[in-house]
C-alpha atoms as a PDB file:
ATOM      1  CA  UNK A   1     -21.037  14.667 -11.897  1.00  0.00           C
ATOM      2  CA  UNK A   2     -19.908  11.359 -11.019  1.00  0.00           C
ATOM      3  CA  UNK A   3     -19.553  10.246  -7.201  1.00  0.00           C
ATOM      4  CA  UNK A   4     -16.995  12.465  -5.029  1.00  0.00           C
ATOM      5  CA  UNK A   5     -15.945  12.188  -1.509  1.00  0.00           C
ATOM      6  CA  UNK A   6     -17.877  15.599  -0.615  1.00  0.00           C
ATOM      7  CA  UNK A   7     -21.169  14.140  -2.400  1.00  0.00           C
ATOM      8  CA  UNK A   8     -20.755  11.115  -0.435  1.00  0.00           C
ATOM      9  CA  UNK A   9     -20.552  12.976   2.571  1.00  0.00           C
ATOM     10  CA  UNK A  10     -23.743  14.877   1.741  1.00  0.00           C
ATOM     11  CA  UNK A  11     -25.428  11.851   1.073  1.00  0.00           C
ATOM     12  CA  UNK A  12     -24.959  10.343   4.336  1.00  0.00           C
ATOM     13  CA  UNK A  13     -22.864   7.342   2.177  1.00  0.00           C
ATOM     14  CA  UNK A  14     -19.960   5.853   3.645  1.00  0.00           C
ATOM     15  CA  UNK A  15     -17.229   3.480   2.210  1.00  0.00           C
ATOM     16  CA  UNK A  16     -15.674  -0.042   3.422  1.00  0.00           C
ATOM     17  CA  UNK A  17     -12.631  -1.353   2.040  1.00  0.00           C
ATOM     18  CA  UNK A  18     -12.061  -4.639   2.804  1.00  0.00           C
ATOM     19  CA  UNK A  19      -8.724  -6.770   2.246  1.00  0.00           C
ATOM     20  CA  UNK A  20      -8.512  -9.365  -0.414  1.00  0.00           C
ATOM     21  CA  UNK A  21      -5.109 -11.265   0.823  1.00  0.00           C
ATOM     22  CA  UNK A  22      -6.270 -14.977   1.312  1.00  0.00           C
ATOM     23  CA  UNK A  23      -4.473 -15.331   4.919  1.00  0.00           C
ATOM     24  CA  UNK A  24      -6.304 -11.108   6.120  1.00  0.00           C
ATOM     25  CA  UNK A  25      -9.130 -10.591   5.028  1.00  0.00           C
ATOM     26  CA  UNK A  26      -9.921  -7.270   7.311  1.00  0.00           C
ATOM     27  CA  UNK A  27     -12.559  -5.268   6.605  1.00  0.00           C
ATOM     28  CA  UNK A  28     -12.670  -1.216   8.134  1.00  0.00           C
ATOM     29  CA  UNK A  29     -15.198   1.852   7.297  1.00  0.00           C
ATOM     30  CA  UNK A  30     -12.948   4.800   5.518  1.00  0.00           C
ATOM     31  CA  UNK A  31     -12.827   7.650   6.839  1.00  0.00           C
ATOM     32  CA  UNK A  32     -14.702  10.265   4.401  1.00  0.00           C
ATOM     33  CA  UNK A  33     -13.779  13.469   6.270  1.00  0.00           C
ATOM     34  CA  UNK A  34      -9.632  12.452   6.342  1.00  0.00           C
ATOM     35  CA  UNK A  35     -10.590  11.604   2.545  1.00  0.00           C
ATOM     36  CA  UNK A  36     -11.727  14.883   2.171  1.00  0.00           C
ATOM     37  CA  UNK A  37      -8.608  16.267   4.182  1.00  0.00           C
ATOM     38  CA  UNK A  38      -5.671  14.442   1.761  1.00  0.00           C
ATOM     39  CA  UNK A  39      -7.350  14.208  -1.566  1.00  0.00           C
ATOM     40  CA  UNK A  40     -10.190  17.073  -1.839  1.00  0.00           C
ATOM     41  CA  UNK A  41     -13.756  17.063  -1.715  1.00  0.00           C
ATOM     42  CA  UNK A  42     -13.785  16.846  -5.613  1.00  0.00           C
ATOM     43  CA  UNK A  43     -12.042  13.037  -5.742  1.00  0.00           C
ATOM     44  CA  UNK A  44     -13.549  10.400  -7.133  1.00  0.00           C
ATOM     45  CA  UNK A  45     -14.816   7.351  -5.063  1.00  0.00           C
ATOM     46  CA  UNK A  46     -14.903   5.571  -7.817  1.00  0.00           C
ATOM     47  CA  UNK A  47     -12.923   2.021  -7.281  1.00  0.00           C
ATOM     48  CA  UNK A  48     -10.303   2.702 -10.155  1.00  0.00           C
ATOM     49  CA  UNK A  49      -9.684   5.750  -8.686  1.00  0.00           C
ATOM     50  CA  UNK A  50      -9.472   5.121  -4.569  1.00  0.00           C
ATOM     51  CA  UNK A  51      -8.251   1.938  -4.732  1.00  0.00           C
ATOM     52  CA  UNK A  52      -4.653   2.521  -6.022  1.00  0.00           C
ATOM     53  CA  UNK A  53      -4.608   4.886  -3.227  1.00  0.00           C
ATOM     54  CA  UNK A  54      -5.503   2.315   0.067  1.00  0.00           C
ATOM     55  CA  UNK A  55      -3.565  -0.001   1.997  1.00  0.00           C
ATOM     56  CA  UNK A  56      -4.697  -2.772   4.215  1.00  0.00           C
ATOM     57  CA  UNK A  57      -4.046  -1.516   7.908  1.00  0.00           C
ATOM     58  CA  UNK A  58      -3.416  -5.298   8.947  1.00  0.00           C
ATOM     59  CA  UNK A  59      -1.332  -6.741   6.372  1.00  0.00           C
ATOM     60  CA  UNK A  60      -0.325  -3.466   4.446  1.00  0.00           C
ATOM     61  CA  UNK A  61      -1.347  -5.087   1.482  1.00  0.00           C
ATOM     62  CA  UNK A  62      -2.826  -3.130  -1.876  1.00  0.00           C
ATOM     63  CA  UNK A  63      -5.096  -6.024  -2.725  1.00  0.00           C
ATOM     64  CA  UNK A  64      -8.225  -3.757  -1.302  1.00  0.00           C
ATOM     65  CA  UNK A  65     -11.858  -3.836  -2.437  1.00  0.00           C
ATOM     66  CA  UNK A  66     -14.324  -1.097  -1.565  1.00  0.00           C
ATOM     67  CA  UNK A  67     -18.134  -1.404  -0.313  1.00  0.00           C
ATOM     68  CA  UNK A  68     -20.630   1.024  -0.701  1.00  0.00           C
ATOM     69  CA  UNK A  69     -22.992   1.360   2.815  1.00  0.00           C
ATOM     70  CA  UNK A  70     -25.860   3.406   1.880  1.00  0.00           C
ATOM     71  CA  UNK A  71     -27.431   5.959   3.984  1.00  0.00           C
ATOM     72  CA  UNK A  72     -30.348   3.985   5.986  1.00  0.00           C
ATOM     73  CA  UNK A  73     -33.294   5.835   4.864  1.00  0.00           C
ATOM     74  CA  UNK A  74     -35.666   2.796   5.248  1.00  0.00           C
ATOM     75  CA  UNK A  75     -35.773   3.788   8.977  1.00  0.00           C
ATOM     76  CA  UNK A  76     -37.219   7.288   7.890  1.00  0.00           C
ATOM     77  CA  UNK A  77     -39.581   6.056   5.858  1.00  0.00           C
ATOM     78  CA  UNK A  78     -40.757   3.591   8.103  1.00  0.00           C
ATOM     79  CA  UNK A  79     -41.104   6.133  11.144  1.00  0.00           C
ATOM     80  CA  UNK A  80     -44.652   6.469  12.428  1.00  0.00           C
ATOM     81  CA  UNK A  81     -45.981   3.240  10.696  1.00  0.00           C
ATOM     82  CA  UNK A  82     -46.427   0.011  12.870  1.00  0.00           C
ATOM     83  CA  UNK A  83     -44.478  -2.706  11.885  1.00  0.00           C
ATOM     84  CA  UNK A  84     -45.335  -5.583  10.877  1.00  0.00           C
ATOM     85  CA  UNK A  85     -45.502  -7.772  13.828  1.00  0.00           C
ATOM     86  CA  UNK A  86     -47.603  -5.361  15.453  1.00  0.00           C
END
């Protein structure tokens, strides 16, 4: 199963698309759950599938690039254990 909107929910993942125009360049986090809403928790995230489907809220533009924020699980891990400055 390749990555979905759903399993990025349920992987505490979420998506940036960020605008490519030379004279823009604005960045915003999608929205996974209004994903979810218009395209169904079994679409693709992948970029040759989301992509055709964004627009840059600033310019309007289609020239859109997505970035993948992983869920911070560092922070869990790290809970509990002094750092290292002390």
């Amino acid at each position: 199963m390749g990555w979905t909107v759903q399993k990025m929910i349920d992987e505490g993942y979420t998506l940036g698309a960020a605008c490519s125009r030379t004279q823009c360049f604005h960045f915003g986090r999608l929205d996974l759950a209004m994903l979810k809403a218009r395209l169904g928790p079994g679409h693709s995230t992948m970029a040759p599938d989301l992509v055709p489907k964004l627009r840059c809220k600033k310019c309007g533009g289609k020239d859109v690039g997505l970035i993948l924020h992983p869920p911070d699980r560092g922070r869990e891990l790290r809970a509990g254990r002094p750092n290292a400055n002390g």
